[in-house]
C-alpha atoms as a PDB file:
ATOM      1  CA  UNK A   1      -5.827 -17.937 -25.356  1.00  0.00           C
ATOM      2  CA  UNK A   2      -7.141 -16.692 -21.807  1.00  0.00           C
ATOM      3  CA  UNK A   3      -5.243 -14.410 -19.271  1.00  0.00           C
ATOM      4  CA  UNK A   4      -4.369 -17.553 -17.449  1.00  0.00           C
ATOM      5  CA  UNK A   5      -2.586 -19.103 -20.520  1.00  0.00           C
ATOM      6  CA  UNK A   6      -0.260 -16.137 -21.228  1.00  0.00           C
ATOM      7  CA  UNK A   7       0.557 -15.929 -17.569  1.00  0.00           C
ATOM      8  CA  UNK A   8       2.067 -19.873 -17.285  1.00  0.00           C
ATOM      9  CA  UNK A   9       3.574 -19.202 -20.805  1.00  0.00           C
ATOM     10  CA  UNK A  10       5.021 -16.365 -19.352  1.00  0.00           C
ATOM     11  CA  UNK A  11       6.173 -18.097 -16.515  1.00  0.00           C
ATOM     12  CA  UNK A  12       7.700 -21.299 -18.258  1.00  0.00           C
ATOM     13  CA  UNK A  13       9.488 -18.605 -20.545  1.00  0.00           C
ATOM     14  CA  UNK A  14      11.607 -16.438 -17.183  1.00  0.00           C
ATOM     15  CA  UNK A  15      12.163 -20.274 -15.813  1.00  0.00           C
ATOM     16  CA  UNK A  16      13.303 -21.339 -18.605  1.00  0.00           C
ATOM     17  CA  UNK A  17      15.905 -18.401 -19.861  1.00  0.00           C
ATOM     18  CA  UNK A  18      18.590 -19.383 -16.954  1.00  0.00           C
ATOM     19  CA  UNK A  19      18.829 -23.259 -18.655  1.00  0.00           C
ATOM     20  CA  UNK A  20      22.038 -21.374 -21.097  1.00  0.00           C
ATOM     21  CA  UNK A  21      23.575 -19.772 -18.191  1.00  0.00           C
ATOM     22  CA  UNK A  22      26.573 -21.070 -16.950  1.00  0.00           C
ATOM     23  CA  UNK A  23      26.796 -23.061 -13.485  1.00  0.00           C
ATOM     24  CA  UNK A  24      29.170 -20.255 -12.283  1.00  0.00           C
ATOM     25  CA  UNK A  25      25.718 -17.591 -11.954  1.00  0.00           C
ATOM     26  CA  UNK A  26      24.775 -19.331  -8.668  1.00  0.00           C
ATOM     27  CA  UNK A  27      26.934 -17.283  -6.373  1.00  0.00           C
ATOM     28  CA  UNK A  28      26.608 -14.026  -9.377  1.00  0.00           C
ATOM     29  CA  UNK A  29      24.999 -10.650  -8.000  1.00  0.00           C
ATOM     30  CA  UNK A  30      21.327 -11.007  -8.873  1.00  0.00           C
ATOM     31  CA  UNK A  31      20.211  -6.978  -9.861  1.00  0.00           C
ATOM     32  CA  UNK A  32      16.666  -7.851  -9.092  1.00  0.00           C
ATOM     33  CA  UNK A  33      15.457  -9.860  -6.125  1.00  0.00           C
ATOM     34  CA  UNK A  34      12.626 -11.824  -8.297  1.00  0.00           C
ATOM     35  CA  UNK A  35      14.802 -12.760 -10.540  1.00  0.00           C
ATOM     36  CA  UNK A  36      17.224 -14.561  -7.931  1.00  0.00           C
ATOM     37  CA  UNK A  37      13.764 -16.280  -6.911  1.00  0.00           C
ATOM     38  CA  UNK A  38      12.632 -17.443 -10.661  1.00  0.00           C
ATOM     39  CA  UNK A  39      15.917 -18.694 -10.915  1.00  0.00           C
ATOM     40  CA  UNK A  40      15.749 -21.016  -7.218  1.00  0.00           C
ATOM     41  CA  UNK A  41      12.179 -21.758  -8.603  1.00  0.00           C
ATOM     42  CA  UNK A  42      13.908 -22.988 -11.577  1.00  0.00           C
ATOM     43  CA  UNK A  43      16.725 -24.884  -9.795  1.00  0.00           C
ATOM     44  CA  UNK A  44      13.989 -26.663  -7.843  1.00  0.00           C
ATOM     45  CA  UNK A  45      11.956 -27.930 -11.076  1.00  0.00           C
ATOM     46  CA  UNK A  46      15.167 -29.624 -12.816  1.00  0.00           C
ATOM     47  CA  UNK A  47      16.147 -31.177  -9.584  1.00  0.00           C
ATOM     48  CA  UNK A  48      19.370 -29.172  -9.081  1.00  0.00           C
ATOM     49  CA  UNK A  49      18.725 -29.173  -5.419  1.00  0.00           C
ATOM     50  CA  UNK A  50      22.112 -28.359  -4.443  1.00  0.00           C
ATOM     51  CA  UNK A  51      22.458 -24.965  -6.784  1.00  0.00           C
ATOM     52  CA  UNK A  52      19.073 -24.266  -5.174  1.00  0.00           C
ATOM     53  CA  UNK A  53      20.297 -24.736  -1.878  1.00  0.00           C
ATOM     54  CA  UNK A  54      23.457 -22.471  -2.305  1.00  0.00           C
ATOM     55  CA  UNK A  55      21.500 -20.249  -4.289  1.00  0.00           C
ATOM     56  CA  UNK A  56      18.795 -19.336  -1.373  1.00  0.00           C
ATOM     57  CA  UNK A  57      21.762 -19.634   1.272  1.00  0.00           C
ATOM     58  CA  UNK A  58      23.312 -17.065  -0.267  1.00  0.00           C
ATOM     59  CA  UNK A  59      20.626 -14.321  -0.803  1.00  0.00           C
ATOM     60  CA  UNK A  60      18.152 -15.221   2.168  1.00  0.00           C
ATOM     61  CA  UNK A  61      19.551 -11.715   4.111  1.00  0.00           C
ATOM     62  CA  UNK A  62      18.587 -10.044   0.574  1.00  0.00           C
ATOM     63  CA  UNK A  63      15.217 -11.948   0.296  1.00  0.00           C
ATOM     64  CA  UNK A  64      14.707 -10.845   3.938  1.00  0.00           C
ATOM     65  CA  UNK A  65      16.050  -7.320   3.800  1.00  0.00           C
ATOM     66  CA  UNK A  66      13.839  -6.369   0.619  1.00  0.00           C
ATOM     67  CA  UNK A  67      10.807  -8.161   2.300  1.00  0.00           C
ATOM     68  CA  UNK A  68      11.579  -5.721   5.295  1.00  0.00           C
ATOM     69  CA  UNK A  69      11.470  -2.623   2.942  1.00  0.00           C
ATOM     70  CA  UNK A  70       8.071  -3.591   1.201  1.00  0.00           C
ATOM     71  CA  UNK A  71       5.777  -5.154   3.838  1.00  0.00           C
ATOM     72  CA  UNK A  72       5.241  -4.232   7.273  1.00  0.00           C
ATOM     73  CA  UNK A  73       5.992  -5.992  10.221  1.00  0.00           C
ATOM     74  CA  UNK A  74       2.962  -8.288   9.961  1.00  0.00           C
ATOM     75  CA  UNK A  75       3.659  -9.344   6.583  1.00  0.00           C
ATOM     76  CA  UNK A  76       7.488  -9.446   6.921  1.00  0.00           C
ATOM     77  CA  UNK A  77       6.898 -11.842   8.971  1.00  0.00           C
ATOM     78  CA  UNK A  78       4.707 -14.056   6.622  1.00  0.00           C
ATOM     79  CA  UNK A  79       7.359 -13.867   3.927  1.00  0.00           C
ATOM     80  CA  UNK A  80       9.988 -14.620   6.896  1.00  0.00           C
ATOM     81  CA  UNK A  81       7.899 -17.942   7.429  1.00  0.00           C
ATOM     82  CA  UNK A  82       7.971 -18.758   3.714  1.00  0.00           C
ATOM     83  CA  UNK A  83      11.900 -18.499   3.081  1.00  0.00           C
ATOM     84  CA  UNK A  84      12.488 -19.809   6.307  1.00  0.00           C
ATOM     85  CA  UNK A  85      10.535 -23.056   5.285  1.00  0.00           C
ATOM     86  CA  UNK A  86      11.968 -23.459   1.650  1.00  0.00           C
ATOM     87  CA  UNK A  87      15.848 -23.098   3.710  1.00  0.00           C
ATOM     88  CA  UNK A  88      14.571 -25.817   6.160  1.00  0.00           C
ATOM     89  CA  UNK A  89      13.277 -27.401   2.928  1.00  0.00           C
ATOM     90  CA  UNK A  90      15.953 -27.774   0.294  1.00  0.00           C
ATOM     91  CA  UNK A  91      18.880 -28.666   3.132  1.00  0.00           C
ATOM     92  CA  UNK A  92      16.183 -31.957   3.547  1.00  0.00           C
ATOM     93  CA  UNK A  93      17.425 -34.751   1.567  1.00  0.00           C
ATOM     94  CA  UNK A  94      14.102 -36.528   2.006  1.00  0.00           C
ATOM     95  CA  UNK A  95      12.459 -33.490   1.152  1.00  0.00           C
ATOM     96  CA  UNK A  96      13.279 -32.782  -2.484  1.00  0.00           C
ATOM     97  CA  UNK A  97       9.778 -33.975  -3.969  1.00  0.00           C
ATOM     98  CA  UNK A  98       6.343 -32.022  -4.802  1.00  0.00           C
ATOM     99  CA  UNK A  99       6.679 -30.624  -1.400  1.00  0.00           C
ATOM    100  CA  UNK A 100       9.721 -28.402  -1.767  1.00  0.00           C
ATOM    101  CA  UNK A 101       8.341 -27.395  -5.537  1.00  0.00           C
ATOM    102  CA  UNK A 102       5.216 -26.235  -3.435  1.00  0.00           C
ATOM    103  CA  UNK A 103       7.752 -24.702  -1.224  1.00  0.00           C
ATOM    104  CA  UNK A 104       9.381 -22.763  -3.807  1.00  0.00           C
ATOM    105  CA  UNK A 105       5.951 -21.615  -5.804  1.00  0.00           C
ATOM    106  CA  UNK A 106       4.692 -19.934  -2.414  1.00  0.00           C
ATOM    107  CA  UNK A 107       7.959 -17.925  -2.375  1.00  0.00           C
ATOM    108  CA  UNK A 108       7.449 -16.898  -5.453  1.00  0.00           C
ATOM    109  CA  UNK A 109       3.748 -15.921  -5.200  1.00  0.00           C
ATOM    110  CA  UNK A 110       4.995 -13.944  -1.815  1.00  0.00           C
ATOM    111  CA  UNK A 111       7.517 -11.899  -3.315  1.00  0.00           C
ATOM    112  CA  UNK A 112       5.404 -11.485  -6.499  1.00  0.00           C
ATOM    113  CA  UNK A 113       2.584 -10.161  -4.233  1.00  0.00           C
ATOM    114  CA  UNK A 114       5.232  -7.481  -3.082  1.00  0.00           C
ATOM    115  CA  UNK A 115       5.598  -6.040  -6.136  1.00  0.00           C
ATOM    116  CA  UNK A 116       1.481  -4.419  -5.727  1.00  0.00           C
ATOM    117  CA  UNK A 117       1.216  -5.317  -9.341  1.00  0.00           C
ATOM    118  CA  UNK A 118      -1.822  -4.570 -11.323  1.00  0.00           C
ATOM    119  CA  UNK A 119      -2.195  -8.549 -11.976  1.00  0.00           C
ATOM    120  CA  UNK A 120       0.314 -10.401  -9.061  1.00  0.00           C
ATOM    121  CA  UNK A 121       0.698 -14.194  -9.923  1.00  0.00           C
ATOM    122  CA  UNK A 122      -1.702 -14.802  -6.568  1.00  0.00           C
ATOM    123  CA  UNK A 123      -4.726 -13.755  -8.550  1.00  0.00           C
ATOM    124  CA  UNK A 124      -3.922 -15.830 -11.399  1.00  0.00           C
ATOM    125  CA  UNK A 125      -3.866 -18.675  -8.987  1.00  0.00           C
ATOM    126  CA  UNK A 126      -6.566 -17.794  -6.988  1.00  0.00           C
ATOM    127  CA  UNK A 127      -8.940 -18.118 -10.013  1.00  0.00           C
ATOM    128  CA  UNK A 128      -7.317 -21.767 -11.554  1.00  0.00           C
ATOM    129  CA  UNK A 129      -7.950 -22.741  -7.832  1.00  0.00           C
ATOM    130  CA  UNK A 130     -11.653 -21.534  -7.946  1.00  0.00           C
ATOM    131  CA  UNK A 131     -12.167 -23.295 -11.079  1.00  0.00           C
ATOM    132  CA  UNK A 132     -11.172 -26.224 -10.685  1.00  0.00           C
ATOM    133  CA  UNK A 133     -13.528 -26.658  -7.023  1.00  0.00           C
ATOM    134  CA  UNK A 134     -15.810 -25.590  -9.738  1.00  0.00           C
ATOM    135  CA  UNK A 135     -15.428 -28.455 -12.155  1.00  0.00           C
ATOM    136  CA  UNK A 136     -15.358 -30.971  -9.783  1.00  0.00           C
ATOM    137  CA  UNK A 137     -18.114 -29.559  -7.679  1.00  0.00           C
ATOM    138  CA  UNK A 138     -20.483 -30.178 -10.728  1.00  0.00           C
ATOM    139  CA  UNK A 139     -18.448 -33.914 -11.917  1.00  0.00           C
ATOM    140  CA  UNK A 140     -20.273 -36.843 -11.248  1.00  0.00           C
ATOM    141  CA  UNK A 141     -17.585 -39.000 -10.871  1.00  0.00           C
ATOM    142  CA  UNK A 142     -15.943 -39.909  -7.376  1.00  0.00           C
ATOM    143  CA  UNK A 143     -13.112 -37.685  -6.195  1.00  0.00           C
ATOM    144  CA  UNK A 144      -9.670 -39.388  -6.801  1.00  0.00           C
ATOM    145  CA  UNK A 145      -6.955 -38.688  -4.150  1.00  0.00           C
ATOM    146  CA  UNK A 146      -5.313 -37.555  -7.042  1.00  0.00           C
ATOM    147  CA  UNK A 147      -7.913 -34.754  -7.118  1.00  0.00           C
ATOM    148  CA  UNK A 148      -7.950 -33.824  -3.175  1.00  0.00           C
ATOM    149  CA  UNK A 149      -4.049 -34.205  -3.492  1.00  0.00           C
ATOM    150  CA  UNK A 150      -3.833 -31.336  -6.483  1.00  0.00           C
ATOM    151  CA  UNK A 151      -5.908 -29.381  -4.586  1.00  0.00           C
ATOM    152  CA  UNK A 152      -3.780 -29.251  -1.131  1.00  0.00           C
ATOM    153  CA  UNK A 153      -1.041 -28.769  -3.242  1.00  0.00           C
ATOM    154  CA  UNK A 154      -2.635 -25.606  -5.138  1.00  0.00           C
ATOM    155  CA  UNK A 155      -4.008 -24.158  -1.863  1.00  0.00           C
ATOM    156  CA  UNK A 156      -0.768 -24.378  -0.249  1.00  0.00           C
ATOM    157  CA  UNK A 157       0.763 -22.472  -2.836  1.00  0.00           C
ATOM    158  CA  UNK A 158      -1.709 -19.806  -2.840  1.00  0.00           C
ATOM    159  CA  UNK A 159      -2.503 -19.420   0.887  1.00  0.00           C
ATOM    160  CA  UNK A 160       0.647 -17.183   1.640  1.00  0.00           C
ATOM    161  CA  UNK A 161       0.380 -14.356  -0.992  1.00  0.00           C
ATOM    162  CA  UNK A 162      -3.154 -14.922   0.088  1.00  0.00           C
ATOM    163  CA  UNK A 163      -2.556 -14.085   3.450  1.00  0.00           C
ATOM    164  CA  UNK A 164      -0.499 -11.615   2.526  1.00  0.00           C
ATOM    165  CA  UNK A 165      -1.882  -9.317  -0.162  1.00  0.00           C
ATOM    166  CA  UNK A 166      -5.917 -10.266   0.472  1.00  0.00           C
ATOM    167  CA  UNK A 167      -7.992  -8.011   2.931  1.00  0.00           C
ATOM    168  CA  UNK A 168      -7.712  -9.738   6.275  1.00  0.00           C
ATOM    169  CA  UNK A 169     -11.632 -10.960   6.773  1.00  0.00           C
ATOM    170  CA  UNK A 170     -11.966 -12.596   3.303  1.00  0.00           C
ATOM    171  CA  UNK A 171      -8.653 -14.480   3.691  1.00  0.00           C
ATOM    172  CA  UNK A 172     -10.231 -16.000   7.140  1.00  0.00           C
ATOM    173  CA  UNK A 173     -13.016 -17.248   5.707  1.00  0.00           C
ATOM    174  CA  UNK A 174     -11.828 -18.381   2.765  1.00  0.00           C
ATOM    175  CA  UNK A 175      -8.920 -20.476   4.755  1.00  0.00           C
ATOM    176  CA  UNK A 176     -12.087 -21.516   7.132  1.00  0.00           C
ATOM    177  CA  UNK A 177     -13.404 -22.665   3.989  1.00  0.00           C
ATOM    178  CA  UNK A 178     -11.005 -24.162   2.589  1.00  0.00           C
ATOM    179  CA  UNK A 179      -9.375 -25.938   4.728  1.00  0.00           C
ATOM    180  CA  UNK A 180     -13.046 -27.479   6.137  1.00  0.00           C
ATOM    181  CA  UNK A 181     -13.320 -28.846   2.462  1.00  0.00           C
ATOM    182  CA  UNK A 182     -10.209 -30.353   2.260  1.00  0.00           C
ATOM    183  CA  UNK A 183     -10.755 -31.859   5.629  1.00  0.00           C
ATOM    184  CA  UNK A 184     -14.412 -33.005   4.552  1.00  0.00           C
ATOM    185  CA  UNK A 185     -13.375 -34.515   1.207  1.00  0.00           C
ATOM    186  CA  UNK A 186     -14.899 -38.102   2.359  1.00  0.00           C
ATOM    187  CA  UNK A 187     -18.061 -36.488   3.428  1.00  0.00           C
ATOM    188  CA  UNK A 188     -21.775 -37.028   1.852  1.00  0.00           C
ATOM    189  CA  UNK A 189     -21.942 -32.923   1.118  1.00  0.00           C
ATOM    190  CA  UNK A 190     -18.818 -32.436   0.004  1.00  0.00           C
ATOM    191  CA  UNK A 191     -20.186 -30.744  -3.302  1.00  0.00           C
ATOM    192  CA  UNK A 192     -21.571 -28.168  -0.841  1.00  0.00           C
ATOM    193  CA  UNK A 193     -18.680 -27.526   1.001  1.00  0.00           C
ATOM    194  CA  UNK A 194     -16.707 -27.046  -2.879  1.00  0.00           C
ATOM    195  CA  UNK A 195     -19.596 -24.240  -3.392  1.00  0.00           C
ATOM    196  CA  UNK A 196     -19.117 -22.786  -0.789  1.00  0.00           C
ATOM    197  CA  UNK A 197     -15.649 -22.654  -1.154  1.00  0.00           C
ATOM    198  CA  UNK A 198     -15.856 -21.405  -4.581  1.00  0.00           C
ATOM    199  CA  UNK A 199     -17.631 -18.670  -3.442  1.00  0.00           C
ATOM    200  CA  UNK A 200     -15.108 -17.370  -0.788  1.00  0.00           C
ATOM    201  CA  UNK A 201     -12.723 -17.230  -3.193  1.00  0.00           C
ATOM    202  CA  UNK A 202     -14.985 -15.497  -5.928  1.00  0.00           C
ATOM    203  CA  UNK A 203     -15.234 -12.553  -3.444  1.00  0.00           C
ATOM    204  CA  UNK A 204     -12.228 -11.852  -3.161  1.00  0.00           C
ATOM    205  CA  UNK A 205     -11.625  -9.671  -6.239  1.00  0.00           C
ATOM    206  CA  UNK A 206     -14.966  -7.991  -4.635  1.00  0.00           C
ATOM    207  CA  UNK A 207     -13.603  -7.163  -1.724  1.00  0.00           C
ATOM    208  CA  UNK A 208     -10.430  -5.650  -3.371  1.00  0.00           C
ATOM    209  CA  UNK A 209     -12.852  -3.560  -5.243  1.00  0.00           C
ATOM    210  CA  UNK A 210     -14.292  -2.639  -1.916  1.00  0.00           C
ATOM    211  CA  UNK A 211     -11.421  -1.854  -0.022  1.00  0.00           C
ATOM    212  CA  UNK A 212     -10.712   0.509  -3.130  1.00  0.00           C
ATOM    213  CA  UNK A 213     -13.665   2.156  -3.365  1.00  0.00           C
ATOM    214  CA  UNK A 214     -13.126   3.022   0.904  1.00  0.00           C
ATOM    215  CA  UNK A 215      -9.771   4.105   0.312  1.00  0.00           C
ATOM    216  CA  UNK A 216     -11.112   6.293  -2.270  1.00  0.00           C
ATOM    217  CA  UNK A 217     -14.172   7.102  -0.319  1.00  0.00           C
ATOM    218  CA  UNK A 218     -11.418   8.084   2.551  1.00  0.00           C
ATOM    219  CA  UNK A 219      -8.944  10.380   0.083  1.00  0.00           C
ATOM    220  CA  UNK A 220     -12.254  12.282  -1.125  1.00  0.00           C
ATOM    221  CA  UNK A 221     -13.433  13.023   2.756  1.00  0.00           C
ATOM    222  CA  UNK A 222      -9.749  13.996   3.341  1.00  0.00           C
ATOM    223  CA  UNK A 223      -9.724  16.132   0.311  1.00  0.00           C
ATOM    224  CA  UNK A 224     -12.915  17.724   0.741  1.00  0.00           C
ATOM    225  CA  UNK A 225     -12.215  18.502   4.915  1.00  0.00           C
ATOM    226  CA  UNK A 226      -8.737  19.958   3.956  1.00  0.00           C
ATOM    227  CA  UNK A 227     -10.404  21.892   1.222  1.00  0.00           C
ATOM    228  CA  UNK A 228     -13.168  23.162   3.718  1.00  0.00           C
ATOM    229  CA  UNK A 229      -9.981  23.709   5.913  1.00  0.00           C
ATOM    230  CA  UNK A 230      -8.462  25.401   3.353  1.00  0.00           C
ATOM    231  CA  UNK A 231     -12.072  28.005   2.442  1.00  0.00           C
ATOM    232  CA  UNK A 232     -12.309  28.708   6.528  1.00  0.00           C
ATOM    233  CA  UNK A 233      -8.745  30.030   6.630  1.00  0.00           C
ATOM    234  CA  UNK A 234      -8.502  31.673   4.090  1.00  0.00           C
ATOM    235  CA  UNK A 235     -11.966  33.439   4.724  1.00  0.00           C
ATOM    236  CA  UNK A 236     -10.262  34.180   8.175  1.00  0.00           C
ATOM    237  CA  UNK A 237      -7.675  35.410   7.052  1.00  0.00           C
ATOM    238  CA  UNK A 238      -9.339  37.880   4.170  1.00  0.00           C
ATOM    239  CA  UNK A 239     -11.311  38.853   7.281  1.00  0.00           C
ATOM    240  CA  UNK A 240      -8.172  39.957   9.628  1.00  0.00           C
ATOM    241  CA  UNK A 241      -6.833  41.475   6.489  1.00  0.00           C
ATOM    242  CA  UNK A 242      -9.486  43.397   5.764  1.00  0.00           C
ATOM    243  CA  UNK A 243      -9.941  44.928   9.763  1.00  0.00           C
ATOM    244  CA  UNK A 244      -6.757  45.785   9.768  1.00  0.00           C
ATOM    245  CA  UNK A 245      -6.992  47.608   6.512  1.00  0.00           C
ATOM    246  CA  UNK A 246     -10.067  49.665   8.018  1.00  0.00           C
ATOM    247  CA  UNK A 247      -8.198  50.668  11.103  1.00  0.00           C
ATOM    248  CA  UNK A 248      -5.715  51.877   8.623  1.00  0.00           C
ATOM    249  CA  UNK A 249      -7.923  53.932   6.614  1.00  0.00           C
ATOM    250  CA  UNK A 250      -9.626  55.168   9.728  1.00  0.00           C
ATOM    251  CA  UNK A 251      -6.719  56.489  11.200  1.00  0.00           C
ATOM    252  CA  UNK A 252      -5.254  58.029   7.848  1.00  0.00           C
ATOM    253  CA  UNK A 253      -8.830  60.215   8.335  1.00  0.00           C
ATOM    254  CA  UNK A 254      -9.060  61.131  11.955  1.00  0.00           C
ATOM    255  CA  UNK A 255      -4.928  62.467  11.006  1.00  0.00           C
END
């Protein structure tokens, strides 16, 4: 079983915990933010739309208050965009389809992101979104609408935490990219445009690793000028120190 698998196993499991718990735990203190978020994620997928509704009514100022205390402004406001679209979402009668699921998975990406884990739910994504341009870049069948329709739907998931957590250059040209192929789906070279697609998104794990190896390129010049800082006074200072103690003895003889 793959990384991927564990990680929607994982996933089905947190949804699925809050099926036992009583209607009553809508308005209840959540202690962690993410979990009040698996459980509107949760609401969302059994069609409890209303519970969903009250549920992100009711810790929106939390949602927005922790995003606040993790991001900065920039970001804040990307996770501000988010929540404020699933609130404009699930008070939408009309709106409680695929869209507001979509909806609710970017939140949870977004906040997940937050949380700088080692492996955030956004990579996992990432890469099922990568392979499956992948497959059908090499299928010789005709793309379905059912195929160009899964793939909106995954990209606007992902796109957020994308946005979000991603250096700033590869998300632009990966959004160029994708959203050229999505609008090109009907085109002649469309298996191109999936290629190249693919490949935006296959650097972004490279360019992590290269924003990484700056920052640490950036701590070692910072460590090695502050320890060259460091040498100069302290040679400076054993000079001073040592004048001084000359005068000293100098005087002690011409006494």
């Amino acid at each position: 079983m793959n990384r991927t698998s564990y990680a929607h196993l994982f996933l089905c499991f947190l949804l699925g915990v809050g099926i036992f718990l009583p209607g009553k735990a809508v308005l209840a203190h959540h202690q962690d933010v993410h979990s009040s978020i698996y459980q509107y994620v949760r609401f969302v997928q059994e069609e409890r739309y209303k519970e969903a509704e009250t549920l992100l009514q009711h810790h929106s100022q939390e949602f927005s208050e922790y995003a606040s205390e993790h991001a900065d402004a920039e970001e804040a406001n990307v996770v501000a965009a988010v929540l404020e679209r699933n609130l404009q979402a699930v008070a939408i009668p009309k709106d409680k389809d695929s869209q507001l699921y979509t909806h609710a998975m970017a939140l949870l990406l977004v906040f997940d992101a937050l949380k700088n884990e080692q492996e955030p739910l956004w990579m996992t994504w990432k890469q099922e979104l990568q392979n499956e341009i992948e497959h059908l870049s090499i299928s010789n069948k005709e793309l379905a609408m059912q195929d160009i329709n899964r793939l909106k739907t995954h990209w606007n998931i992902l796109e957020p935490a994308l946005k979000l957590a991603a250096d700033e250059e590869d998300y632009i040209q990966t959004s160029a990219s994708i959203r050229y192929l999505l609008a090109s789906m009907d085109s002649p070279r469309w298996q191109e445009q999936m290629i190249t697609a693919s490949d935006q998104l296959q650097q972004i794990e490279a360019g992590n690793d290269d924003k990484l190896k700056r920052s640490l390129t950036l701590i070692f010049m910072v460590a090695a000028v502050g320890g060259f800082i460091i040498i100069t006074l302290s040679y400076v200072a054993w000079k001073k120190y040592k004048g001084e103690r000359n005068k000293q003895e100098n005087k002690r003889e011409n006494s």
